[in-house]
Protein backbone atom coordinates (compact mmCIF):
# COMPACT_ATOMS: atom_id res chain seq x y z
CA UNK A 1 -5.03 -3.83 -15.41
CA UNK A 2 -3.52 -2.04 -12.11
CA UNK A 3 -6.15 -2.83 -9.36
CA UNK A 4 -5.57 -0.46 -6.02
CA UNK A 5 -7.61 -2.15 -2.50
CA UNK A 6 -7.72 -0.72 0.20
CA UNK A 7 -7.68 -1.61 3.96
CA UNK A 8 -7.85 -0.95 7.69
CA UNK A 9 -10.73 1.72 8.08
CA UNK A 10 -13.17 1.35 10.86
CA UNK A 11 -14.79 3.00 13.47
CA UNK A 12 -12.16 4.67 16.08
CA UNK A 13 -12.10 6.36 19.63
CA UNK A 14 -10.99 10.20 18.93
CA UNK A 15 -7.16 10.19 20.06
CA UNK A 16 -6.37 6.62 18.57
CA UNK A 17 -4.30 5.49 15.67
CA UNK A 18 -5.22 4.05 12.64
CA UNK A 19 -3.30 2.55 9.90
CA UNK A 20 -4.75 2.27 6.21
CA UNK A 21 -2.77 -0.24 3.77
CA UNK A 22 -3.35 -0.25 0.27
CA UNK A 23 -2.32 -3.31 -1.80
CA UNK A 24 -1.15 -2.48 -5.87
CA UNK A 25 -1.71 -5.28 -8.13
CA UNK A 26 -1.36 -5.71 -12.11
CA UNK A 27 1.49 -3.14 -12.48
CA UNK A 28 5.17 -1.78 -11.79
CA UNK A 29 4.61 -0.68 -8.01
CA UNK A 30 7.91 0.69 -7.63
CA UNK A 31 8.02 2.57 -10.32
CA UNK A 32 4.65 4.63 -9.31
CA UNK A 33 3.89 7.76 -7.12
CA UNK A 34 1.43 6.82 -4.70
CA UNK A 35 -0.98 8.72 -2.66
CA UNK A 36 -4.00 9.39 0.02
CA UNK A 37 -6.70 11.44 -0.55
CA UNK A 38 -9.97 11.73 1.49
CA UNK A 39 -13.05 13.18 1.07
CA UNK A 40 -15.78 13.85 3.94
CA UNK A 41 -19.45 14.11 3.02
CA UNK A 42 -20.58 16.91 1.33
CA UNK A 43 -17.12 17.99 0.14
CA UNK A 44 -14.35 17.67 -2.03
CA UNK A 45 -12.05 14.77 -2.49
CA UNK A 46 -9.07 16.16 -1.16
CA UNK A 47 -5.12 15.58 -0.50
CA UNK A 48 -4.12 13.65 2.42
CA UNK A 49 -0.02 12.74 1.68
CA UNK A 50 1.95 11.59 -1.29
CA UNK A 51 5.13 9.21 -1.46
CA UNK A 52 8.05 8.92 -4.68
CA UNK A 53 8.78 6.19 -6.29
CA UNK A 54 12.42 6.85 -5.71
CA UNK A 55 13.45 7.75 -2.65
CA UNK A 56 10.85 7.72 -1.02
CA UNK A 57 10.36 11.03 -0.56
CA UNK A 58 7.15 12.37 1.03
CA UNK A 59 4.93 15.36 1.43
CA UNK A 60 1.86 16.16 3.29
CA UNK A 61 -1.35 18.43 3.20
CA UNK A 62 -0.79 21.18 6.35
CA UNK A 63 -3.53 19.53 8.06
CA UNK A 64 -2.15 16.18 8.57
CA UNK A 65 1.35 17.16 9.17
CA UNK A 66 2.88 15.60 11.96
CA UNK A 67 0.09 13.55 12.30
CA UNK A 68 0.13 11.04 9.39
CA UNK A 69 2.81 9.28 8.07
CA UNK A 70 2.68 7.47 4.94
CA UNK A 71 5.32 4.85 3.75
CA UNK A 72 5.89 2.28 0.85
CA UNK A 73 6.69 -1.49 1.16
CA UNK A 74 7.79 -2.29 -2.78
CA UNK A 75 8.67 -5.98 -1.66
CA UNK A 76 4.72 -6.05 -1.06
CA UNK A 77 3.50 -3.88 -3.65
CA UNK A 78 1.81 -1.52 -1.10
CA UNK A 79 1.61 1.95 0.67
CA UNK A 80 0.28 2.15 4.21
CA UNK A 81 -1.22 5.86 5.69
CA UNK A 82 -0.22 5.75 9.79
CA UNK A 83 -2.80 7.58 11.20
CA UNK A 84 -2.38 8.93 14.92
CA UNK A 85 -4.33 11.13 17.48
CA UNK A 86 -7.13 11.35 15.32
CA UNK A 87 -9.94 13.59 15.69
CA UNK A 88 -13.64 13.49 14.71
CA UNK A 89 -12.54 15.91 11.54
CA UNK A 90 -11.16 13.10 10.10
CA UNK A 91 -13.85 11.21 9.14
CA UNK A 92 -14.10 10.57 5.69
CA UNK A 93 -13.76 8.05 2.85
CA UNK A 94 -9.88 7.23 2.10
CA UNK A 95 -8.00 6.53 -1.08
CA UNK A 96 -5.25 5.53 -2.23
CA UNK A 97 -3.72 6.52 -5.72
CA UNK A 98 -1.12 5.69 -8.23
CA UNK A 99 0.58 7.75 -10.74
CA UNK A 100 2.09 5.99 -13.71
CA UNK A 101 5.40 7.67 -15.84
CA UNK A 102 6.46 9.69 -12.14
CA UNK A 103 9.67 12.04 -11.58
CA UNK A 104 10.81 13.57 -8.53
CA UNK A 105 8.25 16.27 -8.03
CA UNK A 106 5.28 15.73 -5.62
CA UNK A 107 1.70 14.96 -6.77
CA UNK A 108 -0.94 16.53 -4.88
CA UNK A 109 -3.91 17.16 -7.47
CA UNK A 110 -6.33 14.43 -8.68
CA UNK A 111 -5.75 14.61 -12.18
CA UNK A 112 -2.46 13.60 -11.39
CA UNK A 113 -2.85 10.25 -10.72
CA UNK A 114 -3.86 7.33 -13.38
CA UNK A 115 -4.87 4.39 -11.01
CA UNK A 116 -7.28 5.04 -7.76
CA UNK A 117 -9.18 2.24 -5.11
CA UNK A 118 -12.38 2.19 -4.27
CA UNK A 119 -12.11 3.85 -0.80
CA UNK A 120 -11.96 2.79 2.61
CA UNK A 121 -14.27 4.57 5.81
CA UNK A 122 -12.41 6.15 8.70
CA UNK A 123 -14.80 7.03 11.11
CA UNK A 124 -13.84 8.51 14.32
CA UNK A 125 -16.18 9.08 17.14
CA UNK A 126 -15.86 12.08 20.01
């Protein structure tokens, strides 16, 4: 059974970096989609970024763009989200996803993805 876990959330000074990490056990890594999705209290879980398998290809919601960067370590079975000048808006629980039987496109919707952590806090103070 693929288990997702999560790291690196804390508390963190508006303007600083973050970097979340999010280790895939119990299944083919390589050969899944992965992605970040966050949701804040009192809304919606929503789409943060999403990486191939492949080529690692990536793609971003608008409101993270140039501003998160997420990558893929298949030697270590996990995905990192690099988080930098963050604001107080970006508060919210994190998670990381997997997507089993993946192609090329991009997966940005929550029914997308078969495998998903438990969620890590990013909290970020003004």
């Amino acid at each position: 059974q693929e288990q997702l876990v999560e790291s690196g959330g804390g508390l963190v000074q508006a303007g600083g970096p973050l970097r979340l990490s999010c280790a895939v056990s119990g299944g083919p890594f390589s050969s899944y989609a992965m992605g970040w999705f966050r949701q804040a209290p009192e809304k919606e879980r929503e789409f943060v970024a999403t990486i191939n398998r492949d080529d690692g290809s990536t793609y971003y919601a608008d409101s993270v763009k140039g501003r998160f960067t997420i990558s893929r370590d298949n030697a270590k079975n996990t995905v990192y989200l690099q988080m930098n000048s963050l604001k107080p808006e970006h508060t919210a629980v994190y998670y990381c996803a997997a997507r089993r039987l993946s192609s090329s496109v991009f997966y940005t919707e929550r029914y997308q993805y078969t495998y998903w952590g438990q969620g890590t806090q990013v909290t970020v103070s003004s």
